[in-house]
Protein backbone atom coordinates (compact mmCIF):
# COMPACT_ATOMS: atom_id res chain seq x y z
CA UNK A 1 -16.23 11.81 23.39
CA UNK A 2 -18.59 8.79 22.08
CA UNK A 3 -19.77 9.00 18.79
CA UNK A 4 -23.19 10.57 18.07
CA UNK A 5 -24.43 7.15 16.24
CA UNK A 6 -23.34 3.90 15.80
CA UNK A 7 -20.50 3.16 13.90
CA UNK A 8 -20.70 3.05 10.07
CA UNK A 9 -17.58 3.56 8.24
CA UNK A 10 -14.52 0.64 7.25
CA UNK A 11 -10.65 1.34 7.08
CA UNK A 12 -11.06 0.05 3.84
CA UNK A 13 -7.26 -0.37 2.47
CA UNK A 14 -4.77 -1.84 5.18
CA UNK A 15 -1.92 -4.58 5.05
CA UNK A 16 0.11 -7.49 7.21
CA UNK A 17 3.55 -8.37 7.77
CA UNK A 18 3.41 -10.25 4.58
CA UNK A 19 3.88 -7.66 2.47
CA UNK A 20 7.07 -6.86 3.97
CA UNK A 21 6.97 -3.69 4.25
CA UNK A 22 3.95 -3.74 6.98
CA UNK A 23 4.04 -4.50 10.78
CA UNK A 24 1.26 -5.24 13.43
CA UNK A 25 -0.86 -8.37 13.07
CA UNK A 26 -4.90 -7.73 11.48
CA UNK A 27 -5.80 -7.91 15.54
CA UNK A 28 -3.92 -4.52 15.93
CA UNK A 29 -5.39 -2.81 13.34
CA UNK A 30 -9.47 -4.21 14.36
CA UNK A 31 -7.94 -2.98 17.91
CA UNK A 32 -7.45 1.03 16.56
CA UNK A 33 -10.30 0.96 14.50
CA UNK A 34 -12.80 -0.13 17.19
CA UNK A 35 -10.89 2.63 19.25
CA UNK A 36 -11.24 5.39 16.48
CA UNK A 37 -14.98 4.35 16.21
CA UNK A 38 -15.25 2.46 12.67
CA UNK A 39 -17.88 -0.46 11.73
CA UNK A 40 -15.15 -2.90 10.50
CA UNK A 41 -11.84 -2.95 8.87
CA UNK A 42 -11.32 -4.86 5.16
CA UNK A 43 -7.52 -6.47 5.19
CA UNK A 44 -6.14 -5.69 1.76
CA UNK A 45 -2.21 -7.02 1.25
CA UNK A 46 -0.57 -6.57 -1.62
CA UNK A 47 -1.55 -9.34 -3.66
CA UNK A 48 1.17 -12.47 -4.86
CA UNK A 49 2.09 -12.04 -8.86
CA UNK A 50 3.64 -14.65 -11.13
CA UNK A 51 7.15 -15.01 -12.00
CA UNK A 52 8.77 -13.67 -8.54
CA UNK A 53 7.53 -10.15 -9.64
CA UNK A 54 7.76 -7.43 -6.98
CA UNK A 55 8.43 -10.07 -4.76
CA UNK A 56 10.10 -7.94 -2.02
CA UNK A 57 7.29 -6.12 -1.33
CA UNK A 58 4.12 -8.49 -1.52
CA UNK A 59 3.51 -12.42 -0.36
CA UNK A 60 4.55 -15.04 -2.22
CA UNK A 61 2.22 -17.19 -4.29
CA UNK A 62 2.29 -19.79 -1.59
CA UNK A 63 1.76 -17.06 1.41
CA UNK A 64 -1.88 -16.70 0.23
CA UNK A 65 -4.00 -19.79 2.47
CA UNK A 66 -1.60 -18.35 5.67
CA UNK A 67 -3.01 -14.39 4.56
CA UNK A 68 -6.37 -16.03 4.39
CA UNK A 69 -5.82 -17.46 7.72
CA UNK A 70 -4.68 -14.47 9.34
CA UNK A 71 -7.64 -12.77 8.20
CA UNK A 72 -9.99 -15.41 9.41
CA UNK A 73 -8.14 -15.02 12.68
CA UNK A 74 -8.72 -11.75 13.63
CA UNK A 75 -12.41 -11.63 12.22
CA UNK A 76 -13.12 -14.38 15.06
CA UNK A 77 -11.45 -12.53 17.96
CA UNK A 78 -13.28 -9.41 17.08
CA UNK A 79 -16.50 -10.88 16.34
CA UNK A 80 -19.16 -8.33 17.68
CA UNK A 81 -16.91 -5.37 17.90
CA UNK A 82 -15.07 -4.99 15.07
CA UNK A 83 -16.41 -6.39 11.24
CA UNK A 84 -13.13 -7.52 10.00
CA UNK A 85 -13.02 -8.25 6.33
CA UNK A 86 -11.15 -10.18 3.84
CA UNK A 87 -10.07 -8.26 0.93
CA UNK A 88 -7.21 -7.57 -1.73
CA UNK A 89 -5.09 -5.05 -3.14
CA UNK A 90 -4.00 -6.27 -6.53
CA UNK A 91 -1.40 -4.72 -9.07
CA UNK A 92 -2.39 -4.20 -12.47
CA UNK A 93 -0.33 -4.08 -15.36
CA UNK A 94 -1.41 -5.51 -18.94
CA UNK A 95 -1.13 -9.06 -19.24
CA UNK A 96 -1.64 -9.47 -15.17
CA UNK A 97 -5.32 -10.44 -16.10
CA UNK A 98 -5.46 -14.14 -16.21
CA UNK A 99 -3.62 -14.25 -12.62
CA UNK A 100 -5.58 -12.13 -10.89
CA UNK A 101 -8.91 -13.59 -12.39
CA UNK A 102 -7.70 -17.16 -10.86
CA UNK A 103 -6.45 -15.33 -7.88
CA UNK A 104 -9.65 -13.30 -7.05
CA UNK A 105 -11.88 -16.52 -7.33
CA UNK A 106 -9.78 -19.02 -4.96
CA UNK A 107 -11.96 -17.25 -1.78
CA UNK A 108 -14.85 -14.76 -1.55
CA UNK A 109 -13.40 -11.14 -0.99
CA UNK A 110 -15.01 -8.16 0.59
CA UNK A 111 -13.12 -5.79 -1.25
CA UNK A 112 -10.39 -5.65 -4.58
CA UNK A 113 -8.50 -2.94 -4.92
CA UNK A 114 -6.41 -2.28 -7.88
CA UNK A 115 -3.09 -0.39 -8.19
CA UNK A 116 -0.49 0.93 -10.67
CA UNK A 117 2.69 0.87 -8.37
CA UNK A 118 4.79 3.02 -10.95
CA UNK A 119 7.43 2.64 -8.16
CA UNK A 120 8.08 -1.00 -8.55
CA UNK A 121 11.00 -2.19 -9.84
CA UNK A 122 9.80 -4.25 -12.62
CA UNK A 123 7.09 -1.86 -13.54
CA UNK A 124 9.28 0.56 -14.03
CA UNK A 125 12.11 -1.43 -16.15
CA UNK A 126 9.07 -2.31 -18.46
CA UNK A 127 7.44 0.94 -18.67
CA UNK A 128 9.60 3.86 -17.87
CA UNK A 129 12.29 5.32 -20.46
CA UNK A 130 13.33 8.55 -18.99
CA UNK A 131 10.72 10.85 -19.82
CA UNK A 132 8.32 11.46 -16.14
CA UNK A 133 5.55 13.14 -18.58
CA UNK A 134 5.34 9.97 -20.51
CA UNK A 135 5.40 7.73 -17.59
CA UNK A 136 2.45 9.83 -16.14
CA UNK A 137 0.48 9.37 -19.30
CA UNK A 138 1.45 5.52 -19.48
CA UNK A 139 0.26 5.82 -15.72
CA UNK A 140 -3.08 6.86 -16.26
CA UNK A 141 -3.95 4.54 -19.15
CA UNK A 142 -3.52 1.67 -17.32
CA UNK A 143 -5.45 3.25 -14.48
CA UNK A 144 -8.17 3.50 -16.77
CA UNK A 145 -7.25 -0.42 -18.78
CA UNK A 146 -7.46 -1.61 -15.23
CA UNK A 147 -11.05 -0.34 -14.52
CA UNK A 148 -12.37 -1.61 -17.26
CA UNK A 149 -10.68 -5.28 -17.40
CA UNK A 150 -14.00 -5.73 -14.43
CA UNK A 151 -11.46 -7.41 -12.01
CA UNK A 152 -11.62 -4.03 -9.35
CA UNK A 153 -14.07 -3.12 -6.92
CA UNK A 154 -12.09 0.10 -6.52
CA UNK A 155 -8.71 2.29 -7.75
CA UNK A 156 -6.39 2.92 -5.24
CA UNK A 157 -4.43 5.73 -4.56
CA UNK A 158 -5.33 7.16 -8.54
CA UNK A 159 -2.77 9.82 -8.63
CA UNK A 160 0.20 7.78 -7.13
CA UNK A 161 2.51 8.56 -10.09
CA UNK A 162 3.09 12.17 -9.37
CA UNK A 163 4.96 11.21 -5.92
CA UNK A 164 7.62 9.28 -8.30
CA UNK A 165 9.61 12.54 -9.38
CA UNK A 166 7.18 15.46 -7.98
CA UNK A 167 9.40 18.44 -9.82
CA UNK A 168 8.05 17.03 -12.97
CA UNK A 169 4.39 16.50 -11.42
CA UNK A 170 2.95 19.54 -13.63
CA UNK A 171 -1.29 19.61 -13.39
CA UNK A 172 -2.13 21.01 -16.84
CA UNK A 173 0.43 19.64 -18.51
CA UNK A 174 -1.01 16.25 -17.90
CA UNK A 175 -4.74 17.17 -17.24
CA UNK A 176 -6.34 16.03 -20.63
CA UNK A 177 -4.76 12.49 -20.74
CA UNK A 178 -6.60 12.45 -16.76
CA UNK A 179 -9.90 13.36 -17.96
CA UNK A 180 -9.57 10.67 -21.03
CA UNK A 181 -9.07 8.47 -18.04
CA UNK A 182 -11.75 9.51 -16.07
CA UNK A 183 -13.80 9.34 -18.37
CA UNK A 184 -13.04 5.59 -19.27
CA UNK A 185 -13.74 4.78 -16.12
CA UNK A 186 -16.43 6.42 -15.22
CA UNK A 187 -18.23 3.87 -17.71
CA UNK A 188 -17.36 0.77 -15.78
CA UNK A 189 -18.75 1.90 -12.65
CA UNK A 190 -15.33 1.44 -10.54
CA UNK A 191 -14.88 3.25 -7.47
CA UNK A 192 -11.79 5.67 -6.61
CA UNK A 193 -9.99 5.70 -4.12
CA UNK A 194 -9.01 8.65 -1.60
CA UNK A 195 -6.13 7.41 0.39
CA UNK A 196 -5.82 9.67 3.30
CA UNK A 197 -1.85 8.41 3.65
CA UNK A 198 -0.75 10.81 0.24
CA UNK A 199 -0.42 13.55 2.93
CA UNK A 200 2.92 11.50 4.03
CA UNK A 201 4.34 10.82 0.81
CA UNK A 202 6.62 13.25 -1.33
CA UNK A 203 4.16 15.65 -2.79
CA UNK A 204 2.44 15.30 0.29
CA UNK A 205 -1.46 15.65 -0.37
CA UNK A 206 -4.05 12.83 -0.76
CA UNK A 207 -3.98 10.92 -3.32
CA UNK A 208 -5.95 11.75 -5.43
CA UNK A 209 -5.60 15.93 -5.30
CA UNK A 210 -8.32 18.62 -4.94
CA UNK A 211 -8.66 18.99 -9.01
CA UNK A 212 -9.04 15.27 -10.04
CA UNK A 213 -11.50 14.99 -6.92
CA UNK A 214 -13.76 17.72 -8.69
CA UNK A 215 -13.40 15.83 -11.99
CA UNK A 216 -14.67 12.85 -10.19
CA UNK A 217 -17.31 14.20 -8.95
CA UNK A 218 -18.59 16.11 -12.24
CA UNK A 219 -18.72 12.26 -13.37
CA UNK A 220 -20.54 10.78 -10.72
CA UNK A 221 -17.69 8.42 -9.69
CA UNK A 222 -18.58 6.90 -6.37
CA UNK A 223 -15.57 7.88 -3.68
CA UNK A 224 -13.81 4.79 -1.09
CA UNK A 225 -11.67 6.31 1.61
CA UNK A 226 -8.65 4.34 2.73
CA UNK A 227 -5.97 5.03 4.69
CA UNK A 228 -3.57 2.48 3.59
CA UNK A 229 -2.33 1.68 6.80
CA UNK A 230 0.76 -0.48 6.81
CA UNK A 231 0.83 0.39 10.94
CA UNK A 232 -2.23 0.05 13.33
CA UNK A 233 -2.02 3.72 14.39
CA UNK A 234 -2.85 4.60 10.53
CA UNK A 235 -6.07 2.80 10.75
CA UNK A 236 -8.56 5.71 9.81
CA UNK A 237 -6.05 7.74 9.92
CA UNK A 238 -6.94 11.46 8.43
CA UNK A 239 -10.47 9.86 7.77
CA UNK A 240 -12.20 13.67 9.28
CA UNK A 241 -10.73 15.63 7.12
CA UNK A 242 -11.14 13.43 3.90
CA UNK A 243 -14.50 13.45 4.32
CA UNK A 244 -15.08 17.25 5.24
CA UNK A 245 -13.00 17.52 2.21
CA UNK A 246 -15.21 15.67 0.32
CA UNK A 247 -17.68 17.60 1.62
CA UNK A 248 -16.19 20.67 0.70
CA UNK A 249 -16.06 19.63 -2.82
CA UNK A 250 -19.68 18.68 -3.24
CA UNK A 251 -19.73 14.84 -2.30
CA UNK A 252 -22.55 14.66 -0.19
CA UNK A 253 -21.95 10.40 0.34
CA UNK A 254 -19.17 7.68 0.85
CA UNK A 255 -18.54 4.03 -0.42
CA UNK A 256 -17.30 1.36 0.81
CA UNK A 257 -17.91 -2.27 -0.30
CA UNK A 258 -18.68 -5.48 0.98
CA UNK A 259 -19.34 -9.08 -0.38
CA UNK A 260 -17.89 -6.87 -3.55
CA UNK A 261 -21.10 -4.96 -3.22
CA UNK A 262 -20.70 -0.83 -2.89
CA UNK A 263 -22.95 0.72 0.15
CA UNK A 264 -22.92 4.32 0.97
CA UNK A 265 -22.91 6.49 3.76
CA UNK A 266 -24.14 10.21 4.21
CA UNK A 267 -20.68 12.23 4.52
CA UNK A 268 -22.65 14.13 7.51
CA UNK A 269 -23.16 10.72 9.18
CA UNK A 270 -20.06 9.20 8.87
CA UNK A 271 -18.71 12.24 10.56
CA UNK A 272 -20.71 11.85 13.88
CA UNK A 273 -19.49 8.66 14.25
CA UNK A 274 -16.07 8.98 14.58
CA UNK A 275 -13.95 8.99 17.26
């Protein structure tokens, strides 16, 4: 059945090949979200990082002009049906700063994620000592150090950490050092993140859960749903029941962002445009 109204919403978090752990070129992926009725879809690889870190899972350093290229491929093809997008996602970790700064200004982007990947090898040798409760409150700190270094449009996937050992994933047990976070960045005006492809992970649910989705919304924290697709068939993926989840919660909008500028939808909208 057509949509009710044009299109509106963005996949707003998907990758390439380059990443090496993604397949379909960006033309797939404008092809399923023109199918699934979306506005446009904002390409956002994993970003290069100095020093050959996480290199087997991102493009190198001198990957970036053919990413950029990619990009600039498929936004010509699909000119006038699909809006395609460049944009980023980049890790953070402290002391990533001056990359990323360089990085981010080399071309205009649409959209910068950012991301703790507590999963990565060399995050993890630096960070990690045995103890899951203390990785989960290093986790969120630099959540919240990343929001307010100004280089992120929006957090990804803001609960990722509890999928790295989810029998040690206890709620109130890590609850306060969350809301410290929160409420850290709910001063720098970031965006979060709810990325629709948690449901598929080992504690499956979207990241971020029910509870810290309440806790974002007591602070006014302005929502981005993604579905991190790393396959064309997860464009959009789960994006109806995000937002009547949302919904269900008490968001009555949605963000996305382009030119690095946030725009929202009505949640009621969105949903009569999608296919």
């Amino acid at each position: 059945m057509p949509p009710a109204t044009a299109p509106l919403l963005y996949e707003m978090h998907s990758h390439t090949p380059l990443c090496k752990h993604a397949r379909g070129e960006p033309e797939d992926y404008a092809a399923v979200a023109e199918a699934r009725g979306l506005k446009g879809l904002v390409i956002t690889c994993h970003c290069p990082l100095p020093d050959g870190i996480s290199h087997a899972v991102r493009m190198a350093p001198e990957q970036y002009e053919d990413y950029v290229a990619l990009v600039a491929r498929a936004r010509e093809k699909f000119a006038g049906r699909v809006d395609v997008r460049l944009g980023l996602e980049s890790d953070f970790y402290p002391g990533v700063e001056p990359w990323l700064e360089k990085l981010h200004a080399r071309v205009p982007l649409h959209h910068v994620l950012g991301s703790v990947h507590t999963q990565v090898p060399d995050y993890r040798a630096w960070y990690f000592r045995g103890d899951y409760f203390a990785y989960q409150q290093v986790y969120f700190d630099h959540l919240a150090q990343s929001a307010e270094t100004g280089l992120f449009d929006t957090l990804a996937h803001p609960d990722l950490v509890k999928n790295e050992a989810p029998e040690e994933w206890h709620y109130a047990r890590i609850e306060p050092f969350i809301l410290r976070a929160l409420d850290r960045i709910a001063k720098t005006g970031v965006a979060m993140e709810l990325n629709t492809s948690g449901v598929n992970k080992a504690l499956p649910e979207m990241n971020p859960g029910d509870r810290i989705l309440a806790e974002i919304l007591a602070r006014g924290i302005p929502v981005v749903i993604g579905a991190d697709a790393h396959r064309p068939e997860r464009v959009g993926d789960g994006y109806a029941v995000a937002l009547h989840k949302l919904a269900a919660l008490g968001f009555r909008e949605v963000s996305y962002f382009l030119d690095r500028k946030r725009h929202s939808v009505p949640i009621i909208k969105a949903l009569a445009t999608l296919r």
